[in-house]
N, C-alpha and C. Protein backbone atom coordinates (compact mmCIF):
# COMPACT_ATOMS: atom_id res chain seq x y z
N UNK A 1 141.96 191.62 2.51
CA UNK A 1 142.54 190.92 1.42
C UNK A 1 141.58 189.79 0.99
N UNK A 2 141.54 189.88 -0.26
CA UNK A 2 140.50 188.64 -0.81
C UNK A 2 141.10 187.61 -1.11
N UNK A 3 140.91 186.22 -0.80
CA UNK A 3 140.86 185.20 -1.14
C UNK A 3 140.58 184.49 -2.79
N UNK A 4 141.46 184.36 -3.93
CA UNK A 4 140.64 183.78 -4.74
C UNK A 4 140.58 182.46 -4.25
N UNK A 5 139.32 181.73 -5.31
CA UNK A 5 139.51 180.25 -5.06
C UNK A 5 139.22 179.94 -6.32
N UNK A 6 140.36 178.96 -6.65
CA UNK A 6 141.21 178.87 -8.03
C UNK A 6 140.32 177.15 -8.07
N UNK A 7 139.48 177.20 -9.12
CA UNK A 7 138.82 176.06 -9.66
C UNK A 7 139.96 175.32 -10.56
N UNK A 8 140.09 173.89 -10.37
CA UNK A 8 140.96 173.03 -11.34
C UNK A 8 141.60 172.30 -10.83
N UNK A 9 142.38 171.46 -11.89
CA UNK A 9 143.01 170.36 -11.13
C UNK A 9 144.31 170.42 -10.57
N UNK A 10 145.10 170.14 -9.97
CA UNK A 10 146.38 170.74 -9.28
C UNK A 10 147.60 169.52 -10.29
N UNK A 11 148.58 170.07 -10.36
CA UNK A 11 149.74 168.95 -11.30
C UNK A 11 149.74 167.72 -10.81
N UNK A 12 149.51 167.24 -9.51
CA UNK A 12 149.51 165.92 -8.90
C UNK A 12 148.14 165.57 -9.59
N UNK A 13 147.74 166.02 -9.39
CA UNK A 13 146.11 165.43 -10.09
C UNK A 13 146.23 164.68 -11.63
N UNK A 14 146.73 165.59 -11.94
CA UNK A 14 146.98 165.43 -13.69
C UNK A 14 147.93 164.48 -13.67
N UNK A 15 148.95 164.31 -13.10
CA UNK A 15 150.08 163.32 -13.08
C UNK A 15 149.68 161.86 -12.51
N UNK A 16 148.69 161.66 -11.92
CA UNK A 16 148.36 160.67 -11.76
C UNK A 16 147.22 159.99 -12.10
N UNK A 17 146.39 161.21 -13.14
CA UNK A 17 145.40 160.54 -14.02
C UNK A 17 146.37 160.07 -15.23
N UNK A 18 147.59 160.90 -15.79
CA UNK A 18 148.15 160.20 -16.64
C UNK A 18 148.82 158.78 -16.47
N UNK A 19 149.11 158.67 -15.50
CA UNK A 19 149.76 157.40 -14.92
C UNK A 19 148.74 156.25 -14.65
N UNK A 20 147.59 156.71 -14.26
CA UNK A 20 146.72 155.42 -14.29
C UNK A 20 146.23 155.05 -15.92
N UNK A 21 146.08 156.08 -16.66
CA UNK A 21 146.13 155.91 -18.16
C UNK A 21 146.78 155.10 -18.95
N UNK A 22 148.46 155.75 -18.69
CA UNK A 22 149.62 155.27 -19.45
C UNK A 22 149.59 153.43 -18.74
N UNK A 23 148.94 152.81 -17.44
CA UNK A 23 148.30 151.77 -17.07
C UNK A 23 147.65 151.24 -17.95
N UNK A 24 146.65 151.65 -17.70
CA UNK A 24 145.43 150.82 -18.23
C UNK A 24 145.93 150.50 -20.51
N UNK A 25 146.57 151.28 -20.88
CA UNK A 25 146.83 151.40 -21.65
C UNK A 25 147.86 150.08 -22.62
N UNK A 26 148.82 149.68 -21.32
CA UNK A 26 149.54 149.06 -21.45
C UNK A 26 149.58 147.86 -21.34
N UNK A 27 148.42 147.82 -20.85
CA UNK A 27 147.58 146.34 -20.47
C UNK A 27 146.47 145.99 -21.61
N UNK A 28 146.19 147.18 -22.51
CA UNK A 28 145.24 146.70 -23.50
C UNK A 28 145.66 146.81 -24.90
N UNK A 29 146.81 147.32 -25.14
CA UNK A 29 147.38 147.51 -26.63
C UNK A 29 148.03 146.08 -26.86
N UNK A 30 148.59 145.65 -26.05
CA UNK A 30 148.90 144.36 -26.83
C UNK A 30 147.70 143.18 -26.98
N UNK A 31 146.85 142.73 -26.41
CA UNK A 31 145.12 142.68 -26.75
C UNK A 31 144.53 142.95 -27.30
N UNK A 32 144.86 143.89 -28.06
CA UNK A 32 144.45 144.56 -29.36
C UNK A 32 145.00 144.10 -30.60
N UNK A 33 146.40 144.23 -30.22
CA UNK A 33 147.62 144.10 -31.67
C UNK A 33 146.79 142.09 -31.87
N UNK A 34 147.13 141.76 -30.52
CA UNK A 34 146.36 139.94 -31.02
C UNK A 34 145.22 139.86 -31.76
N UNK A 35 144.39 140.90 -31.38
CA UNK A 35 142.83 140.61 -31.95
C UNK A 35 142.91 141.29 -33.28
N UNK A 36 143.82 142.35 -33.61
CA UNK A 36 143.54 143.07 -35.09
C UNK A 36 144.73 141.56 -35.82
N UNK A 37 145.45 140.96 -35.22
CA UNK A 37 145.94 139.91 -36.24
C UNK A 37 145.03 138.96 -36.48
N UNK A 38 144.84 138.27 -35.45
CA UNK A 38 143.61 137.35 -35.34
C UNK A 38 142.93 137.43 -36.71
N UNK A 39 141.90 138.54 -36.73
CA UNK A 39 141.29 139.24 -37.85
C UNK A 39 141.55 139.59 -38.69
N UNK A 40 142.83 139.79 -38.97
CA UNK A 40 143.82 139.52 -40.43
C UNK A 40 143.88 138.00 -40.68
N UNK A 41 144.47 137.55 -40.26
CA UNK A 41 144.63 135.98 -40.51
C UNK A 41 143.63 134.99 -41.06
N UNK A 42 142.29 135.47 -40.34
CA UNK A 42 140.49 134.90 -40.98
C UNK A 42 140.79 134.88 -42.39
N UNK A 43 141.31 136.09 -42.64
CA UNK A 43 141.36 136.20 -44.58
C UNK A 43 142.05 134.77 -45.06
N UNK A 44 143.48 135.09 -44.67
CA UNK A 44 144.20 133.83 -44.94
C UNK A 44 144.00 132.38 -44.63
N UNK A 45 142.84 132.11 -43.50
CA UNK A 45 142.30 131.00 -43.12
C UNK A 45 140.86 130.69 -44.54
N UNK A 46 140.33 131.74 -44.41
CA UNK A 46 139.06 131.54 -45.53
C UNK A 46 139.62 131.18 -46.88
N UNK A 47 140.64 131.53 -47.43
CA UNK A 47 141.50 131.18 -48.98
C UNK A 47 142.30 130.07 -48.77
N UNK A 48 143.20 129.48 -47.72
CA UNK A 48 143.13 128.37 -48.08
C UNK A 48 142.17 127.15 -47.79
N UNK A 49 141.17 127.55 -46.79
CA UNK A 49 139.97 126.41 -46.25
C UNK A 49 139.28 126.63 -48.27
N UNK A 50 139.19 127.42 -48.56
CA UNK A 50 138.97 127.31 -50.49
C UNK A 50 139.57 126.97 -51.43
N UNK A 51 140.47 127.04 -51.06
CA UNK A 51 142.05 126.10 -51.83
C UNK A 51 141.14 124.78 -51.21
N UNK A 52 141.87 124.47 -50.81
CA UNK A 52 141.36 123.16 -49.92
C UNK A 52 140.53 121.72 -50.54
N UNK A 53 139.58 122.75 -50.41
CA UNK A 53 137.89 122.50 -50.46
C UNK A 53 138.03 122.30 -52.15
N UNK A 54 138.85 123.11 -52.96
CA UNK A 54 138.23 123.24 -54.66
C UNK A 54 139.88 121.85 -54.55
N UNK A 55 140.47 121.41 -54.00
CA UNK A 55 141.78 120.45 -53.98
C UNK A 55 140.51 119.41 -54.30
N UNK A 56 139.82 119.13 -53.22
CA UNK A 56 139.45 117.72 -52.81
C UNK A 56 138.37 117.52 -53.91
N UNK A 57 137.36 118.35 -54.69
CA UNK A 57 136.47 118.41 -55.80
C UNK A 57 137.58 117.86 -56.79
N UNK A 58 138.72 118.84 -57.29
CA UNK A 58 139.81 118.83 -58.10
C UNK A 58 140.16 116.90 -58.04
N UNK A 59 140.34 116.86 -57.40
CA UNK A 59 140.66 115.06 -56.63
C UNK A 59 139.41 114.01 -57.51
N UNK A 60 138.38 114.67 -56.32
CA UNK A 60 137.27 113.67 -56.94
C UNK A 60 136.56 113.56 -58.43
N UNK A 61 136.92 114.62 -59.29
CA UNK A 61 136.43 114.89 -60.63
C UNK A 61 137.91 114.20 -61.62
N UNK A 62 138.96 114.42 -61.38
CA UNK A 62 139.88 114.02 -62.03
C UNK A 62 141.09 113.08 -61.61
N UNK A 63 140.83 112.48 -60.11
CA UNK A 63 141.99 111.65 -59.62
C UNK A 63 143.06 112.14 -59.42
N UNK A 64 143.99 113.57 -59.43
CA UNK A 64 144.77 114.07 -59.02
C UNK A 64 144.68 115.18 -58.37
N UNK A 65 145.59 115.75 -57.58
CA UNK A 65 145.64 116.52 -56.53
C UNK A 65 146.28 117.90 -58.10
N UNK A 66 145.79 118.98 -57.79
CA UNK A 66 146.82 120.64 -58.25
C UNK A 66 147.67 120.86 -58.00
N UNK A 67 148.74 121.17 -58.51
CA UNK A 67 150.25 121.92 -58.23
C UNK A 67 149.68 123.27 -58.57
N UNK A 68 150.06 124.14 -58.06
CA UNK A 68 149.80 125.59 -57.89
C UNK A 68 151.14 126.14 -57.71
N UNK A 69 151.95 127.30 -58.73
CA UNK A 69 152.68 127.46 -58.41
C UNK A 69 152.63 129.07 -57.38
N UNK A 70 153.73 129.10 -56.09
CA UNK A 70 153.68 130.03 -55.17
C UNK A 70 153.92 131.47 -56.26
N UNK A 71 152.63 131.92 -55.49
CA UNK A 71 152.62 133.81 -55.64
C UNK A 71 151.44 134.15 -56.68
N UNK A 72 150.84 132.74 -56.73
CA UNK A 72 148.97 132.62 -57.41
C UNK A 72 148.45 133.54 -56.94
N UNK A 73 147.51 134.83 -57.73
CA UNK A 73 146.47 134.82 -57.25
C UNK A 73 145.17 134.89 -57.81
N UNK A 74 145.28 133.98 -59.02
CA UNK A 74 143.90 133.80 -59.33
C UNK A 74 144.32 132.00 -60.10
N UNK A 75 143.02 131.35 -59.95
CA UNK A 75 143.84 129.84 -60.46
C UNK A 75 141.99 129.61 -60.96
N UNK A 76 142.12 129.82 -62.64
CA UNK A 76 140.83 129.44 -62.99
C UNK A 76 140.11 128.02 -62.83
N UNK A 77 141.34 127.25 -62.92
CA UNK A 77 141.22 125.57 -62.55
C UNK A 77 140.68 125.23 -61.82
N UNK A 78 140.85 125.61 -60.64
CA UNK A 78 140.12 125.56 -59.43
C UNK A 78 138.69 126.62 -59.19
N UNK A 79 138.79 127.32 -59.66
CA UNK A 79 138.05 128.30 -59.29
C UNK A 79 137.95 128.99 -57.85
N UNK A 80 139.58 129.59 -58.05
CA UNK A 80 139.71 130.65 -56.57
C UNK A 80 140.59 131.61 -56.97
N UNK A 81 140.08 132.94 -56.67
CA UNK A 81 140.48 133.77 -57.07
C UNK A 81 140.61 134.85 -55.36
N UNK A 82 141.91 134.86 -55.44
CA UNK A 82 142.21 135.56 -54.05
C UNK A 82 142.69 137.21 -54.26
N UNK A 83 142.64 137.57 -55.82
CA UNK A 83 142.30 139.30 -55.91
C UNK A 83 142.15 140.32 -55.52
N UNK A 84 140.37 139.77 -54.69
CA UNK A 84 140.31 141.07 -53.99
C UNK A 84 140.72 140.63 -52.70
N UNK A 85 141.51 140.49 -52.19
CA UNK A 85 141.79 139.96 -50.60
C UNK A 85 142.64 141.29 -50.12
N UNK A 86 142.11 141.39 -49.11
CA UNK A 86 143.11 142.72 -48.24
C UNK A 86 144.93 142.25 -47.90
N UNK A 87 144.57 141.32 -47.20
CA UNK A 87 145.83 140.67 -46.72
C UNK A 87 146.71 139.42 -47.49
N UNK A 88 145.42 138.74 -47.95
CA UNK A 88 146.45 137.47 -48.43
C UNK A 88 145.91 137.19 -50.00
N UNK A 89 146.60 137.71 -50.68
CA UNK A 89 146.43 137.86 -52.25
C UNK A 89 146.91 137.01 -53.25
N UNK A 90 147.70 135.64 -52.78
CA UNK A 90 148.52 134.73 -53.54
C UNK A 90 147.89 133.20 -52.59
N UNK A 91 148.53 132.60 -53.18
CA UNK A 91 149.07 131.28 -52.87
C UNK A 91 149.61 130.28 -53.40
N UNK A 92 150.05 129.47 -53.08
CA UNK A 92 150.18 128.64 -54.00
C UNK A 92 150.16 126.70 -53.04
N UNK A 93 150.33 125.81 -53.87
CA UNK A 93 150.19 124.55 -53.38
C UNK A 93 150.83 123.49 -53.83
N UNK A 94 151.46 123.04 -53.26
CA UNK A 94 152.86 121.75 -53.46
C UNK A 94 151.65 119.88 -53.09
N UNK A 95 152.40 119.21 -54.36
CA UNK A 95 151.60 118.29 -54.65
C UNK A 95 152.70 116.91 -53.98
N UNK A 96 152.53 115.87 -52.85
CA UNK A 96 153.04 115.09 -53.35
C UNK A 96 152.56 113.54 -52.76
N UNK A 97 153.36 112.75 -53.58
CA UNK A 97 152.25 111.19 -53.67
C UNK A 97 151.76 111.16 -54.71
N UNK A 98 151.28 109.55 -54.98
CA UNK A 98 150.26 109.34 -55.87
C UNK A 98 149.21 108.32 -55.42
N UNK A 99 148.10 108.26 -55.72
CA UNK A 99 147.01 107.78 -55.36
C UNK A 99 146.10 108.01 -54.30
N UNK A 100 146.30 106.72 -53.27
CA UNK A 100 146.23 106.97 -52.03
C UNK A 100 146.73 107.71 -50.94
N UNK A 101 148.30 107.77 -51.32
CA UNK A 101 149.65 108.43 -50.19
C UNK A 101 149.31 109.98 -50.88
N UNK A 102 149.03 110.37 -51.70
CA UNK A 102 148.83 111.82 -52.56
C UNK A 102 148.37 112.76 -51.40
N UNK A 103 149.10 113.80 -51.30
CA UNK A 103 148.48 115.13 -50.56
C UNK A 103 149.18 116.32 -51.05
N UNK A 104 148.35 117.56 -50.42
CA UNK A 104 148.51 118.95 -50.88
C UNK A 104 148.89 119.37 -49.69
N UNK A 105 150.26 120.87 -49.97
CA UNK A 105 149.95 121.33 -49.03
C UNK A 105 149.44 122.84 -49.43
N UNK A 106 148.73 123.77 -48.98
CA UNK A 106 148.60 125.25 -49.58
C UNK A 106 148.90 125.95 -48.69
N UNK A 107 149.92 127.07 -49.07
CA UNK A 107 150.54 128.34 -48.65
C UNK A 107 149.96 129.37 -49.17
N UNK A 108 149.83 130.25 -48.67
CA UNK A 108 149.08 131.46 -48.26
C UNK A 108 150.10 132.76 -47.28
N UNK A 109 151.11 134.21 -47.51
CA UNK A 109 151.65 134.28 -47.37
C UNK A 109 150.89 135.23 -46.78
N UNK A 110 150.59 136.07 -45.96
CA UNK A 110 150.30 137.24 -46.08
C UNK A 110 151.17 138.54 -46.43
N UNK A 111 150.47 139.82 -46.69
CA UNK A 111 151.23 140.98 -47.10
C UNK A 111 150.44 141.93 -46.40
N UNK A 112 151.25 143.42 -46.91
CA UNK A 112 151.07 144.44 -45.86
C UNK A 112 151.15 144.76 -44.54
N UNK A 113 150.00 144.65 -43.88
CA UNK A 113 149.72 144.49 -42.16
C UNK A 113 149.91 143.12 -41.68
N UNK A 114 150.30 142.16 -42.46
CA UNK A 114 150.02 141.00 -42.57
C UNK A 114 150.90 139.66 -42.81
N UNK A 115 152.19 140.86 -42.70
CA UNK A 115 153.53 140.31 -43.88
C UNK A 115 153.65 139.03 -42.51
N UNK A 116 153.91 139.21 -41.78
CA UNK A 116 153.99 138.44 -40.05
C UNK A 116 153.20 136.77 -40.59
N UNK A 117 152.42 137.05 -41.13
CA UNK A 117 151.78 135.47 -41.52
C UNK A 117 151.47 134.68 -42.26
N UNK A 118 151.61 133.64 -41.79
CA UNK A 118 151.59 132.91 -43.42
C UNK A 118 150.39 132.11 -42.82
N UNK A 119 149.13 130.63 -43.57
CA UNK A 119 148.78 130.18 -43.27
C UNK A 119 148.89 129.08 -43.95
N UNK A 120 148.79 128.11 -43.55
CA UNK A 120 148.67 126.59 -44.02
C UNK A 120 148.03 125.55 -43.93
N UNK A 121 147.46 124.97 -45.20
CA UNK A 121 146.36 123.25 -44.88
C UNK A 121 147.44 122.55 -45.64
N UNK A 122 147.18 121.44 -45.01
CA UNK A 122 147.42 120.09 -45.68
C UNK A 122 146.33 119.44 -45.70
N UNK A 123 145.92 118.53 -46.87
CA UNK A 123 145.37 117.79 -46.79
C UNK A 123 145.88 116.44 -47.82
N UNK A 124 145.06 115.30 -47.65
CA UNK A 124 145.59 114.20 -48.58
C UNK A 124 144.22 113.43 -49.15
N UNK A 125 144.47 112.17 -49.40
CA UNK A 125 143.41 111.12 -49.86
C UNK A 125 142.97 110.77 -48.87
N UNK A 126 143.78 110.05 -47.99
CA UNK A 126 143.26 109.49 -46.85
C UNK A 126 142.79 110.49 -45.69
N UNK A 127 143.30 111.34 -45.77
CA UNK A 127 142.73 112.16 -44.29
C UNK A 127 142.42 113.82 -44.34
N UNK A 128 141.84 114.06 -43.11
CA UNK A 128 141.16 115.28 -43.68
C UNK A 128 141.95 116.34 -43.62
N UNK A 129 141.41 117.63 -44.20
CA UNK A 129 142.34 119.00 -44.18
C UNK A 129 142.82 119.56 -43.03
N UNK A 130 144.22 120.04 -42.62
CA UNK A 130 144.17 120.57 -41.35
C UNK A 130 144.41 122.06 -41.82
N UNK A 131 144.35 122.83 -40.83
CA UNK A 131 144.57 124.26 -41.18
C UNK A 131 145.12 124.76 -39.83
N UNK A 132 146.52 125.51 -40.33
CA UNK A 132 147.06 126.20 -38.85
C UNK A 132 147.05 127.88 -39.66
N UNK A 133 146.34 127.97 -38.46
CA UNK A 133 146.06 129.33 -38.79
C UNK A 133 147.13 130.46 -38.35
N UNK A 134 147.87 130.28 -38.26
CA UNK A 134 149.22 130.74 -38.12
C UNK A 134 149.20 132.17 -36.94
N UNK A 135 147.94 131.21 -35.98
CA UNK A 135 147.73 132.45 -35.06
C UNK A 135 149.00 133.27 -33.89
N UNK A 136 150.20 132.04 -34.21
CA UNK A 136 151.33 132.22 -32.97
C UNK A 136 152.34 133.83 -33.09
N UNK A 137 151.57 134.18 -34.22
CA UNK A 137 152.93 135.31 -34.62
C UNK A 137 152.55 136.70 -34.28
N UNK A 138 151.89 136.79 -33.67
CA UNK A 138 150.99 138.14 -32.24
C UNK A 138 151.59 138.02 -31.21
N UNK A 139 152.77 139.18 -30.71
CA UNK A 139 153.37 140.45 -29.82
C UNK A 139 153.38 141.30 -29.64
């Protein structure tokens, strides 16, 4: 009687390469989902750090801060045009104070892959722009 000898992997084999898989797997998809937001959010950090930035010119050329109304996405005044943006295609910016006490804040909502974030600067006369990059909303 002959012997075959059967080349391959046996079901335990396979069952526990899937299991170290369905592992390693589970430990890196949410590490991922953070870093593909992360990298969404840059968009929304780069448009309002330009909001921002065209506020404080806007300021120094004419003495007042922009009202922008929410769901902008192009504001010739300033010169920012958020169009072609993947994720964050609007904004808009709330004005308040006068003079010295005067500050902006700009909203930035995201959409699509993106709906999860919004981003935000404030800035004023007296002090500088902050920006929260609204990195907390990655699970």
């Amino acid at each position: 009687m002959e012997h075959k000898n059967n080349s391959g992997f046996t079901l335990v084999e396979l069952v526990v390469v899937m299991v170290i898989v369905g592992i390693l797997a589970s430990l890196a998809i949410p590490g991922y989902r953070k870093y593909v937001g992360q990298s969404r959010s840059r968009e929304g950090v780069s448009l309002v750090g330009a909001v921002a930035q065209a506020q404080r010119f806007h300021y120094d050329d004419l003495g007042v801060f922009k009202a922008i109304p929410a769901g902008t996405s192009n504001d010739t005044g300033l010169g920012v045009d958020a169009r072609g943006n993947t994720y964050f295609k609007t904004f808009g910016v709330t004005v308040s104070g006068y003079g010295e006490s005067a500050q902006f804040v700009v909203t930035a909502p995201g959409t699509d892959a993106a709906s999860s974030i919004t981003v935000t600067a404030t800035g004023g006369v007296t002090f500088a722009t902050q920006i929260d990059e609204g990195l907390t909303n990655f699970e």
